[in-house]
Structures are given as structure tokens and as C-alpha cells.
Protein backbone atom coordinates (compact mmCIF):
# COMPACT_ATOMS: atom_id res chain seq x y z
CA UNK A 1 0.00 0.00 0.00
CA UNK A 2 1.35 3.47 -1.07
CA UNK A 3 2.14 5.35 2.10
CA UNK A 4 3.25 9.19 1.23
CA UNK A 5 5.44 11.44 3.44
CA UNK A 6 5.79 14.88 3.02
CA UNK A 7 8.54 16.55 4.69
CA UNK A 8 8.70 20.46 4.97
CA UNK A 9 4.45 19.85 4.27
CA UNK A 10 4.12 23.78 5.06
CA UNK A 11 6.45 25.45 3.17
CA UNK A 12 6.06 27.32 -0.69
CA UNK A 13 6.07 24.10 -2.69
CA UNK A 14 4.96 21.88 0.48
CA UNK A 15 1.53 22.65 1.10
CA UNK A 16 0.82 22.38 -2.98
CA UNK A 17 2.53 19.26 -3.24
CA UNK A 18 0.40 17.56 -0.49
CA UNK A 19 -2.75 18.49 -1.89
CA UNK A 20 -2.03 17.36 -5.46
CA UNK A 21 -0.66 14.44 -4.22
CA UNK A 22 -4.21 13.79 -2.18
CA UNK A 23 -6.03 14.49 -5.24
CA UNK A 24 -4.00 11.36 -7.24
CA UNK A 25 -3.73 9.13 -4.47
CA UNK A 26 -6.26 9.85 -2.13
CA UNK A 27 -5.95 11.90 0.90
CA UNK A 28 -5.44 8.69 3.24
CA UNK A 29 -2.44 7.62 1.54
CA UNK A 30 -0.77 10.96 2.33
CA UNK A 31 0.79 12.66 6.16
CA UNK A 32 1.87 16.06 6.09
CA UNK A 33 4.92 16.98 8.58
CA UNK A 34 6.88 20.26 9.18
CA UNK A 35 8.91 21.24 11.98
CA UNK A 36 5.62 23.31 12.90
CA UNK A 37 3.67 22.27 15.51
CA UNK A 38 0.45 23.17 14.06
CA UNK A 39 -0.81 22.02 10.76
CA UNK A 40 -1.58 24.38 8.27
CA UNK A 41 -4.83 25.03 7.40
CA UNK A 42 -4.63 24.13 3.91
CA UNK A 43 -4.21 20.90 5.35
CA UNK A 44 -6.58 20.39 7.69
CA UNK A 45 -7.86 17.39 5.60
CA UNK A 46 -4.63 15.02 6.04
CA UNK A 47 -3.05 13.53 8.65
CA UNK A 48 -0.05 15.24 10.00
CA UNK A 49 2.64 15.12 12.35
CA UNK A 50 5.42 17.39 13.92
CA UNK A 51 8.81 16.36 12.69
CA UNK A 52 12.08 18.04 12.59
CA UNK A 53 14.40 15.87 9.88
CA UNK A 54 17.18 16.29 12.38
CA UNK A 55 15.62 14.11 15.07
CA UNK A 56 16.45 11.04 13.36
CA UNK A 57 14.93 9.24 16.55
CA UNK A 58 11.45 11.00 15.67
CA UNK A 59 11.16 10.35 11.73
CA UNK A 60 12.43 6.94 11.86
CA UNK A 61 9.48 5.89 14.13
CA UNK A 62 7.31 7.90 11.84
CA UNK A 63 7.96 5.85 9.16
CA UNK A 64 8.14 2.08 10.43
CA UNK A 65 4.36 3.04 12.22
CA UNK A 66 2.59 4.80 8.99
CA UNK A 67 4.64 2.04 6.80
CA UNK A 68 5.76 4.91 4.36
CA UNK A 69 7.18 3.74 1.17
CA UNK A 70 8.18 7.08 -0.47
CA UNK A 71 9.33 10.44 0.95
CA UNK A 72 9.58 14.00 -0.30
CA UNK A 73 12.14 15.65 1.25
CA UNK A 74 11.79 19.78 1.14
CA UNK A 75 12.83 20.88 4.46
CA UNK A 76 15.70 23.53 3.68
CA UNK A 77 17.36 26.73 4.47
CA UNK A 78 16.98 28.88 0.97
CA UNK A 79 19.22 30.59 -0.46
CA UNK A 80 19.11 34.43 1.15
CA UNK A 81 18.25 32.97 4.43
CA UNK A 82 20.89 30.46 4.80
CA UNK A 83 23.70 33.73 3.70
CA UNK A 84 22.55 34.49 7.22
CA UNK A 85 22.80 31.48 8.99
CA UNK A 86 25.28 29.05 6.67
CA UNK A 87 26.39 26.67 9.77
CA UNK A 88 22.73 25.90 10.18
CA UNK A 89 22.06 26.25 6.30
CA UNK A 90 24.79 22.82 6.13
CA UNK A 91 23.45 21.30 9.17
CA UNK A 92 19.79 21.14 7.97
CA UNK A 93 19.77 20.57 4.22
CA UNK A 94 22.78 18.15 4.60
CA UNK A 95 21.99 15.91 7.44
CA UNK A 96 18.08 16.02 7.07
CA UNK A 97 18.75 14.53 3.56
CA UNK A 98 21.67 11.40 5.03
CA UNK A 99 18.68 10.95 7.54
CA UNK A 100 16.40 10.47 4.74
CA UNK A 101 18.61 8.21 2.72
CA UNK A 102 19.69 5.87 5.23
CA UNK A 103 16.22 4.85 5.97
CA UNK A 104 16.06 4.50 1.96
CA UNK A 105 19.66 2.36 2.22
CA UNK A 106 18.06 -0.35 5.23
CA UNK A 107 14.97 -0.96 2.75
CA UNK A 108 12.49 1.20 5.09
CA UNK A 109 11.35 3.56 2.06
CA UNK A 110 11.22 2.30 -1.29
CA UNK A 111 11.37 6.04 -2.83
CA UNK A 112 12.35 9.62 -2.65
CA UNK A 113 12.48 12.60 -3.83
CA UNK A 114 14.45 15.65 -2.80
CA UNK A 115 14.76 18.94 -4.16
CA UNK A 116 17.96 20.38 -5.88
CA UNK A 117 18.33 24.12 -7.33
CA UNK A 118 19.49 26.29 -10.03
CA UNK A 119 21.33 27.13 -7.04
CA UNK A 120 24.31 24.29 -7.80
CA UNK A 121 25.30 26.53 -10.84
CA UNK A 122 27.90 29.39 -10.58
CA UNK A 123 29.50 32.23 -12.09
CA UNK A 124 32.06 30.07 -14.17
CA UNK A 125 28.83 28.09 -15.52
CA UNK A 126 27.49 29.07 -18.53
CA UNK A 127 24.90 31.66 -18.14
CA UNK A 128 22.88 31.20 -21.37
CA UNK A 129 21.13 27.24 -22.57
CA UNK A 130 22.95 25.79 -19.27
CA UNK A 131 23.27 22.16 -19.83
CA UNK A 132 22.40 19.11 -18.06
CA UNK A 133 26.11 18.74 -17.09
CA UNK A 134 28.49 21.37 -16.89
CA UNK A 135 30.60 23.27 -14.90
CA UNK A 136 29.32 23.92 -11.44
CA UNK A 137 31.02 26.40 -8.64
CA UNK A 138 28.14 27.88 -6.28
CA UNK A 139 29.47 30.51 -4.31
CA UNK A 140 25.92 30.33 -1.60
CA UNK A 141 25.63 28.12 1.23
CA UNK A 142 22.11 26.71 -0.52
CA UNK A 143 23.97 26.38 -3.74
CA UNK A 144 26.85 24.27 -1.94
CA UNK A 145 24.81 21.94 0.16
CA UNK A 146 22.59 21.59 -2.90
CA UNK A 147 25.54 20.16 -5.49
CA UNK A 148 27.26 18.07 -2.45
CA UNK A 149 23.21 17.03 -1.88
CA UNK A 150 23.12 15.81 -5.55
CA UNK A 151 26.58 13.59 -5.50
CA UNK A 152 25.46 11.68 -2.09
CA UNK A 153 21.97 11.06 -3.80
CA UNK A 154 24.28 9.82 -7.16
CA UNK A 155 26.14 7.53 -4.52
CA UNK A 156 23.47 6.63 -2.67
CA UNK A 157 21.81 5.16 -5.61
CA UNK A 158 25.30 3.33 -7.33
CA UNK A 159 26.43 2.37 -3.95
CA UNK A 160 23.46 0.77 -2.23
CA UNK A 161 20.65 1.06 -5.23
CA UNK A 162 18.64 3.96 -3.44
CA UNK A 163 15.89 4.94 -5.40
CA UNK A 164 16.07 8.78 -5.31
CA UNK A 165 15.19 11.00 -7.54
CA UNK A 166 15.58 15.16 -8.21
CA UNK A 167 14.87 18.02 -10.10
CA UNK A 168 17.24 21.67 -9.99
CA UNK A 169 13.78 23.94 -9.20
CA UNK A 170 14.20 27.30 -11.06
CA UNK A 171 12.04 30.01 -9.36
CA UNK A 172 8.73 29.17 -8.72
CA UNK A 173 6.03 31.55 -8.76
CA UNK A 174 2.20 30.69 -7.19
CA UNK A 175 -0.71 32.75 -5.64
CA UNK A 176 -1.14 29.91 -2.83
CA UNK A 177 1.90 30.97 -1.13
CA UNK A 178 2.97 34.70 -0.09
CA UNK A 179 6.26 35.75 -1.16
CA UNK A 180 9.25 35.05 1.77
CA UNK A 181 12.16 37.62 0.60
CA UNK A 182 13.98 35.21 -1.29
CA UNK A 183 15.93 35.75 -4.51
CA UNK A 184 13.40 35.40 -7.22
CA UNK A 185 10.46 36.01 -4.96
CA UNK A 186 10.51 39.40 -6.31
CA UNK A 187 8.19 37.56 -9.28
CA UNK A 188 5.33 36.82 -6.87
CA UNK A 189 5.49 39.65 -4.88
CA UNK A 190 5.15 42.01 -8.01
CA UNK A 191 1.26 40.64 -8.43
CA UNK A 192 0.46 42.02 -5.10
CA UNK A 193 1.82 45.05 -5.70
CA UNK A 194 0.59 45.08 -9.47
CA UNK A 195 -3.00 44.62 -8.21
CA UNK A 196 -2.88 46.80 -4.93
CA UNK A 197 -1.02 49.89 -5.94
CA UNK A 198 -0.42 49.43 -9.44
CA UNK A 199 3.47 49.85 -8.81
CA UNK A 200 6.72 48.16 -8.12
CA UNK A 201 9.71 48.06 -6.66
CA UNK A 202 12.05 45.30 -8.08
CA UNK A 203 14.93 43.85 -5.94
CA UNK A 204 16.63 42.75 -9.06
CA UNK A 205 17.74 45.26 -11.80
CA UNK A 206 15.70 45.58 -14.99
CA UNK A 207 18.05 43.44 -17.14
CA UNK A 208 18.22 40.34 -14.69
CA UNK A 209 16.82 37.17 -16.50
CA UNK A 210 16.53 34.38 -14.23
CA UNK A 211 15.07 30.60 -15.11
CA UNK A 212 11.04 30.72 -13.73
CA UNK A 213 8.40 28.07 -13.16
CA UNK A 214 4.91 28.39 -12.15
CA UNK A 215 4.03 26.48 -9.36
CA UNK A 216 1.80 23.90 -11.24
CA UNK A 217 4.27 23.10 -13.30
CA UNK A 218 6.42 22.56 -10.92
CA UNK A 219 4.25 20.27 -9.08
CA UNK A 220 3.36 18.52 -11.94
CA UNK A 221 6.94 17.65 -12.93
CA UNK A 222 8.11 16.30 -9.30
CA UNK A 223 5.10 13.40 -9.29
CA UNK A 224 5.80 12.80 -13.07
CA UNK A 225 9.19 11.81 -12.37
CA UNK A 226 8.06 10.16 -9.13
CA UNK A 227 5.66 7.95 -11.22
CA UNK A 228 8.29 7.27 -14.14
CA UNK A 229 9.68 3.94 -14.55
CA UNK A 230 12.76 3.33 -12.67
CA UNK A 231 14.81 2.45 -16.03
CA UNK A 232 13.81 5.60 -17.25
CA UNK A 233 15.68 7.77 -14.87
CA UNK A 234 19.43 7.50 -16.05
CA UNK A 235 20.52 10.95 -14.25
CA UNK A 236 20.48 10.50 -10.61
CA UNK A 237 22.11 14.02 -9.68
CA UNK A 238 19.34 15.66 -10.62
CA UNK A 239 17.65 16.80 -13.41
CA UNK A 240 17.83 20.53 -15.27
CA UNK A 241 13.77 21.68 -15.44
CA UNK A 242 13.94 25.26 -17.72
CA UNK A 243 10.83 26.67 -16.83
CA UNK A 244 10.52 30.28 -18.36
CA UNK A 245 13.38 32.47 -18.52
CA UNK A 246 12.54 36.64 -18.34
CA UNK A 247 13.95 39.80 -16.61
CA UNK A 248 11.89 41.96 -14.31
CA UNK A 249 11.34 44.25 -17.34
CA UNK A 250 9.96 41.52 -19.04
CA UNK A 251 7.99 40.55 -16.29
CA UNK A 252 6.22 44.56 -15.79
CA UNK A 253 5.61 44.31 -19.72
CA UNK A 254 3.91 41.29 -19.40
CA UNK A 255 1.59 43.11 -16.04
CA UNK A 256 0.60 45.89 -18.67
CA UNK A 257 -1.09 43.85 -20.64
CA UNK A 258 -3.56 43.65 -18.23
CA UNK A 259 -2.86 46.48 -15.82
CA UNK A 260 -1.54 48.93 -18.68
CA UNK A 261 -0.58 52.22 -16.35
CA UNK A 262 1.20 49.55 -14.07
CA UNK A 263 4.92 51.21 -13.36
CA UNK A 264 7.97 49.73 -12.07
CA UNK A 265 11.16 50.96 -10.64
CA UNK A 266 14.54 49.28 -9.45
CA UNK A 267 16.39 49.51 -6.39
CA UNK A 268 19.10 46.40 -6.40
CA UNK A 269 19.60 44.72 -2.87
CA UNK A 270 21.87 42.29 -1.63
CA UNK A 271 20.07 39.55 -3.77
CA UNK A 272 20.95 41.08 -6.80
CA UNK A 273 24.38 39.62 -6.05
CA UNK A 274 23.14 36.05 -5.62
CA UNK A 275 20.98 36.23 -8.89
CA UNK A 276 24.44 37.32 -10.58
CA UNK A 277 25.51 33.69 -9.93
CA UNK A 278 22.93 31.89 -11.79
CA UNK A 279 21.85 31.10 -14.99
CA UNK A 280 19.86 33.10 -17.55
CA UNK A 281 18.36 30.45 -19.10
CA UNK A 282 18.14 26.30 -18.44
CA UNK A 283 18.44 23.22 -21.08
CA UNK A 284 15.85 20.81 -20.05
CA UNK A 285 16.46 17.99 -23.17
CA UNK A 286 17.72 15.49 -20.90
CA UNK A 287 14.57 15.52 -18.64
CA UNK A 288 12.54 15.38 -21.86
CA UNK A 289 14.07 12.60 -23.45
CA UNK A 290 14.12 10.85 -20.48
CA UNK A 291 10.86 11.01 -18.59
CA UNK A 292 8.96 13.29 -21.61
CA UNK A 293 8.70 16.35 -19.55
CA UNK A 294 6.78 18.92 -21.05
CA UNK A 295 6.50 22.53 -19.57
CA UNK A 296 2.54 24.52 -19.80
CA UNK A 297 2.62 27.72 -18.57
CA UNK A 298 4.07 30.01 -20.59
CA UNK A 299 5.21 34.00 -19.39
CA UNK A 300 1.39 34.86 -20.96
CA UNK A 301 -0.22 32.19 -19.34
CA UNK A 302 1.84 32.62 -16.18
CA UNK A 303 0.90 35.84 -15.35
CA UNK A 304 -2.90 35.99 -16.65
CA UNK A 305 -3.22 33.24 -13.93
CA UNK A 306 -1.54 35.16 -11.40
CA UNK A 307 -3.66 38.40 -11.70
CA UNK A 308 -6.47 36.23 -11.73
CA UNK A 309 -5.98 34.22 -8.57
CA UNK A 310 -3.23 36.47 -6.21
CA UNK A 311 -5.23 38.44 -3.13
CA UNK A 312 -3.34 41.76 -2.51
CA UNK A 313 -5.71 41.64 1.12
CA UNK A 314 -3.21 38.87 2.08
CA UNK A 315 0.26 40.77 1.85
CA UNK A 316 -1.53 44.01 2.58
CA UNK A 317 -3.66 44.14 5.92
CA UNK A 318 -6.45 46.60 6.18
């Protein structure tokens, strides 16, 4: 019997995940857990637990009682919060993950599935159609414990036949989930602002193209390769995912289509310096010859969604 846990159930890509994964496989065959004590209220409907991925103790008894044969692992420290806390950045996305794998190595979960980033790449990669394999020198904490992340899964899986499996996220953009400050959050919080005020300010200079996803997408592609045969999946780093590439110029040109007096202006912070280090633009052709990924949302269809659905009463409080 398919028994789901997902780890880091209440964060961005989290509380999406769950409920998608309810709607395949039934609600009952998926727990929720986050280091939170309460559940979120998105997911009142499932079962869930308190569980830090540290306390080994904690999630290993979790799993033998629920019987849970596959695991999504997205507890992490992101990228501009773990510049502020890189000891604890390492110490959570590193030994959450071995804690996660080992269970996977003693033949306690059959599957998993944990999150890499665009975040791997560096300055010295190339910036423009980055490829499957190339160079890689992260100069962020996230970016570092993300590329050491995707050789233990590699070893995990020639060493001891672990069945994991991973995708390099680009940004991901939703109306579920209120932007946190992070490095290409910048692309949801302009909707709020778009909608509210008909202004923004942009974090990232005009010129800065970034790799983009929207969240459904995103979604979509994690239980696609979840559900792909196992002789399908030849790349067990992780897999490139392109997702749509545009600049915050781009982005406000896009808005006026619908919001045509919407203006923007640009005031660079300290994440313009972390966006310097990643790519412009992603090759996905190994993830589509390999498991037929296929993106939907385009920047059109992106951001007609996005005006449609985002609340500005959420970000904004009366």
C-alpha cells in the first residue's frame, strides 16, 4: 500500500505538493509533517505530524508506524536565508537529507524525492542554454549543500541502489503561497503590488533574466518523475527543469497587458548579487528525453493566472 510522506508539508512548494498528491492518491495515503507544531490550514484534511528531519529518533518511528514507502524531502534553508545562517544552512539541508537516505539504504522507504536548485550553478557556468552537465562552482551556502546534496543522492543510488530521484527547481512563482524575501520572490510579490497599488519596486535590476516556473508546473513535474519507470531515470544528480526564462522588465511588460498604467522601478539589494551567480536560461532535453517532460505555462499564461488568482488583502492588511 502506497504510504506518502511529506517533509517540509508547510512550506512554498509543500503545502501544494500535499494536496495534489491527495487528489492522485487519495488523501489517506498521504501525512503532512513540518517542523511546525500546528498544521496548516490548507491541510486540515490530512493527517499530520510534527517532525524536525534532524531528530532522526522521531522520523524513523514515523515511518516504520505509517509504513511509508516514499518520501519528499523539502525541508531547507533557501538561499538568502541560509547567507545568514550558513552553519545551520549545512546542518539542515545536509543531514536532514543522510537521515532520509539511510532509511532508503536499510529498505524502510522504497522512494524519494528531494529537491535540488538552479542554485548548484555558478558564475564560471554558462549563463545562457545551461546544460544538463556542466561546470558547477556555487558561491551560496544553498547552492553548496545543494551540489554536495546531488553527489550523495548519485552515490546513494550506485552504492546501495537507493531509489532517489531530483529536479534543480528554477524560481517558482504561485498565488497559494505569499512571497518570503527570497531571490526570485521578487516575481510573486510584483502581483500584489501590481494589483494593490499598481506599482513596483524590483529587488533585481531591470536586465536580470533568471530561469522561472509556475508552481503547477512545478508540481506537476516532481510526481511525473516520481511515477516514471525506474529504467527511465538515467541521471540521478538531478535533473535541469527550464521553466521560463525573463527579466523583471519583461515581467512589468507582461503586467501591462492587463494592468496597462502599471509602473515599475529598481532599487538592487543584496540579492541582486546572488541572482548574478545563476543562470539566464536552463536546457531541459535530458529531462525530456528521459521522462517526456513537457513545460505549460508560458510568461502569458503565467501571469494571466496570477492576476487572476493572487489576493493583494493577504500581503496588505487593512
Amino acid at each position: 500500500m502506497r504510504k506518502i510522506l511529506v517533509i517540509g508539508a508547510a512550506g512554498q512548494i509543500g503545502s501544494e505538493l500535499v494536496l495534489e498528491l491527495g487528489r492522485r492518491f487519495g488523501d489517506d495515503a498521504v501525512i503532512a509533517s513540518d517542523v511546525k507544531d500546528e498544521c496548516p490550514e490548507a491541510l486540515k484534511d490530512f493527517k499530520y505530524t510534527q517532525i524536525d528531519v534532524l531528530d532522526n529518533k522521531k522520523l524513523r518511528n514515523c515511518v516504520q508506524q505509517e509504513g511509508v514507502t516514499e518520501v519528499y524531502l523539502l525541508a531547507a534553508l533557501l538561499s538568502a536565508t541560509a547567507e545568514q545562517q550558513p552553519k545551520f544552512a549545512w546542518q539542515l539541508n545536509m543531514d536532514g537529507l543522510f537521515n532520509v537516505l539511510d532509511l532508503a539504504k536499510e529498505g524502510i522507504i522504497k522512494k524519494i524525492f528531494w529537491p535540488s536548485s538552479i542554485a548548484v550553478f555558478g558564475p564560471s557556468t554558462p549563463k545562457n542554454n545551461t546544460p544538463q552537465q556542466t561546470i558547477m562552482e556555487p558561491t551560496t551556502v544553498y547552492g553548496i549543500s545543494k551540489q554536495a546534496g546531488e553527489q550523495w543522492c548519485a552515490y546513494y543510488h550506485e552504492k546501495y541502489g537507493v531509489d532517489v530521484r531530483s529536479i534543480r527547481y528554477p524560481g517558482l512563482i504561485s498565488h497559494a503561497s505569499l512571497p518570503g524575501g527570497g531571490t526570485t520572490d521578487y516575481a510573486v510579490d510584483i502581483f500584489y503590488h501590481a494589483k494593490e497599488h499598481g506599482e513596483y519596486t524590483s529587488f533585481l535590476g531591470e536586465q536580470t533574466a533568471l530561469p522561472m516556473m509556475y508552481m503547477e508546473d512545478a508540481i506537476r513535474a516532481t510526481i511525473e518523475l516520481m511515477e516514471a519507470p525506474g529504467e527511465n531515470i538515467q541521471t540521478r544528480t538531478s535533473y535541469n527543469l527550464a521553466g521560463i526564462s525573463f527579466t523583471p522588465k519583461d515581467l512589468a511588460d507582461a503586467i501591462r497587458k492587463h494592468i496597462p498604467d502599471f509602473g515599475i522601478d529598481y532599487a538592487p539589494d543584496y540579492r541582486q548579487a546572488i541572482a548574478a551567480t545563476w543562470p539566464a536560461s536552463i536546457n531541459d532535453e535530458v529531462a525530456q528525453k528521459e521522462w517526456q517532460w513537457k513545460m505549460k505555462y508560458d510568461l502569458d499564461k503565467m501571469v494571466t493566472t496570477m492576476l487572476e488568482n493572487v489576493q493583494p488583502e493577504r500581503l496588505f492588511k487593512k
